[in-house]
Protein backbone atom coordinates (compact mmCIF):
# COMPACT_ATOMS: atom_id res chain seq x y z
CA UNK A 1 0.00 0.00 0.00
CA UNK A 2 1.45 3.58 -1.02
CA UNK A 3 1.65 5.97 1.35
CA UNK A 4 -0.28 9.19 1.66
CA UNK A 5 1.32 12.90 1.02
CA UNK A 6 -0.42 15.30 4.06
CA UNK A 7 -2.52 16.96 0.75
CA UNK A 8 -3.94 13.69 -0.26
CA UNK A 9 -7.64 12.62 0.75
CA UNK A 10 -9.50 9.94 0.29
CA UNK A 11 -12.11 10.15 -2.22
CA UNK A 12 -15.93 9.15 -1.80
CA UNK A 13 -15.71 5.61 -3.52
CA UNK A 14 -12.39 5.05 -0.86
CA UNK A 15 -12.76 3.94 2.44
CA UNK A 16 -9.47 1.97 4.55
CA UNK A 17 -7.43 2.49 1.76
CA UNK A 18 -9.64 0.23 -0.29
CA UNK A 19 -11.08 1.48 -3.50
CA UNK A 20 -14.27 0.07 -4.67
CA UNK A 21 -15.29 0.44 -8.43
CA UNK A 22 -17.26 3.37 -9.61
CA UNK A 23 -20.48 3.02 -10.60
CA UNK A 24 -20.92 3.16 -13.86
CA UNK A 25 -22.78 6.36 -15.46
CA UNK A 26 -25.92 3.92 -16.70
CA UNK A 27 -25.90 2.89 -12.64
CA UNK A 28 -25.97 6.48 -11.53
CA UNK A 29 -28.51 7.81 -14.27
CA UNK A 30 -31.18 5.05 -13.39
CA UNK A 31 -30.64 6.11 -9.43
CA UNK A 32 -30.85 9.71 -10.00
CA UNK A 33 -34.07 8.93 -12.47
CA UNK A 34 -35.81 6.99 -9.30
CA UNK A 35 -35.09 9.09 -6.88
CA UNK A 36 -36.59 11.97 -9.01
CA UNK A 37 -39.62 9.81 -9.31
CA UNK A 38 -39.99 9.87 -6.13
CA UNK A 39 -39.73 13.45 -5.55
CA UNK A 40 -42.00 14.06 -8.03
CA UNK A 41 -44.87 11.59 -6.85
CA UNK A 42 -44.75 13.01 -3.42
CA UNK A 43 -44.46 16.87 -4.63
CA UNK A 44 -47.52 15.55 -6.47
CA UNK A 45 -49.49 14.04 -3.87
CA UNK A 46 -48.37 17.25 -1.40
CA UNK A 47 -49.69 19.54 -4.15
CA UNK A 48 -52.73 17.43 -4.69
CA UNK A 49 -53.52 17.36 -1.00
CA UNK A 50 -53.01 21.51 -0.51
CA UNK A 51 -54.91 22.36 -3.27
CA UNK A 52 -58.16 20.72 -2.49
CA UNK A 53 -57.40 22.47 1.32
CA UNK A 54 -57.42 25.56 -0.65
CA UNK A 55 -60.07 24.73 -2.43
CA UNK A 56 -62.74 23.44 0.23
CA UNK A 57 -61.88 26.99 1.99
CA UNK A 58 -62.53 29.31 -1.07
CA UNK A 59 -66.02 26.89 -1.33
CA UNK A 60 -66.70 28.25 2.24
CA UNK A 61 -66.25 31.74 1.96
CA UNK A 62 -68.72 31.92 -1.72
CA UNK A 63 -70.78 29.61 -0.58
CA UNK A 64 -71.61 31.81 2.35
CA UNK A 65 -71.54 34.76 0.13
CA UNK A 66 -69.03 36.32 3.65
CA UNK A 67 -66.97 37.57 0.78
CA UNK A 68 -69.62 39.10 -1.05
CA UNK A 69 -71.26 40.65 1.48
CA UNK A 70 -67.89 42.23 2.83
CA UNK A 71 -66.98 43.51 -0.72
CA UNK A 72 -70.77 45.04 -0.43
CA UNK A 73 -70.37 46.43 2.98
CA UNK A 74 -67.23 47.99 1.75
CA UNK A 75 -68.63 49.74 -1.27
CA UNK A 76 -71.38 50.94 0.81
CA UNK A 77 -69.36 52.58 3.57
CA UNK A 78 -67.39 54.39 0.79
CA UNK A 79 -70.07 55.54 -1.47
CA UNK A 80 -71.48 56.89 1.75
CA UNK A 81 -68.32 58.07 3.82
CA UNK A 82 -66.89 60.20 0.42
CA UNK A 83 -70.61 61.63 -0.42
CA UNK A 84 -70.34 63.30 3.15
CA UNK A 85 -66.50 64.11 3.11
CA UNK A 86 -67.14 66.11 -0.40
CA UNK A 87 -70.01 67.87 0.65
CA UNK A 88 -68.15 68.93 4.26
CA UNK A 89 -64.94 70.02 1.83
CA UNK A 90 -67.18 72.41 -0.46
CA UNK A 91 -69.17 74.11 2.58
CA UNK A 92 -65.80 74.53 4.36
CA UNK A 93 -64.13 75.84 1.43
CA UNK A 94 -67.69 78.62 0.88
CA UNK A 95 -67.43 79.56 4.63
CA UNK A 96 -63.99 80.15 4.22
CA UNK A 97 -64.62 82.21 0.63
CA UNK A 98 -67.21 83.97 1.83
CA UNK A 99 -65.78 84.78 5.96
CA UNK A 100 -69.42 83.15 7.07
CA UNK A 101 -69.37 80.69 10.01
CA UNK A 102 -70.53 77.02 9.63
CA UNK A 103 -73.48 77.63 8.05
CA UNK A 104 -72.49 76.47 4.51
CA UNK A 105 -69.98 73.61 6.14
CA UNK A 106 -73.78 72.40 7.77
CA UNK A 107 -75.39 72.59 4.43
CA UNK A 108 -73.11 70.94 2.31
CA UNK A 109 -72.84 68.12 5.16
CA UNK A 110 -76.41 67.31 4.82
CA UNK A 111 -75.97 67.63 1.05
CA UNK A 112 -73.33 64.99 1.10
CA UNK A 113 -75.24 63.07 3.55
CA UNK A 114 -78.86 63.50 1.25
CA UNK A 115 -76.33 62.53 -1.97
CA UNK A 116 -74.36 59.50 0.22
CA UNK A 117 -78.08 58.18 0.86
CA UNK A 118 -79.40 58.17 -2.43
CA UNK A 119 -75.83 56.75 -3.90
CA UNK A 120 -76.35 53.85 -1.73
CA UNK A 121 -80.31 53.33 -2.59
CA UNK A 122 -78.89 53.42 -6.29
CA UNK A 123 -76.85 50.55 -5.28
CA UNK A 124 -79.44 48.52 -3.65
CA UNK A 125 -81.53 48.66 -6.18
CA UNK A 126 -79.03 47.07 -8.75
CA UNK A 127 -78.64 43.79 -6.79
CA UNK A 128 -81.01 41.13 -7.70
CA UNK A 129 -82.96 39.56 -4.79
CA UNK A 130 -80.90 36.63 -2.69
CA UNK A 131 -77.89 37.96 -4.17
CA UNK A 132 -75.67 38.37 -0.71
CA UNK A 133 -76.81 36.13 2.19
């Protein structure tokens, strides 16, 4: 047996300064080809398995209509919330024109409110019946 130079290591297919025979590259293909079977059925199966999770949930919420009903909720609060915010802008911005005290800033408020109201009826009236709930 030769002996070894500090630098010198033994390689993967060495072990007690025996060598065993390399596999050949037909040996390592077919491994590498099974083992990436594997790995695919089971990234399959996981996949398989999260997706009807996902699934089932997104059933839930629609079949509810929760998600429908917040998107409504949503649209109603801000139809409503800017009708009133515009209206308060514009009779702050006359009492401030014309050096009055809140009188237009009240008017315009109950504008915006009046217009929020009726922006909101509009939008009742467009859904069908039984369409949230």
């Amino acid at each position: 047996m030769a002996q070894r130079g500090a630098g010198d290591e033994m390689g993967p297919q060495e072990r007690d300064g025996v060598r065993k025979p390399e596999p050949s590259v037909a040996d390592e293909d077919a491994r590498l080809k099974a083992r990436l079977d594997r790995l695919s059925t089971a990234l399959d199966a996981q996949t398989a398995r999260e997706g009807s999770q996902q699934k089932s949930a997104r059933e839930k919420i629609h079949s509810s209509g929760t998600g429908q009903a917040l998107t409504l909720g949503m649209r109603v609060l801000s139809e409503f919330l800017a009708a009133v915010l515009v209206g308060g802008f514009i009779g702050w911005g006359i009492d401030e024109l014309a050096g009055t005290s809140p009188a237009f800033l009240i008017i315009f408020l109950l504008l915006g409110a009046a217009a929020g109201s009726w922006n909101v009826y509009r939008l009742a009236m467009q859904l069908p019946p039984g369409n949230v709930g």
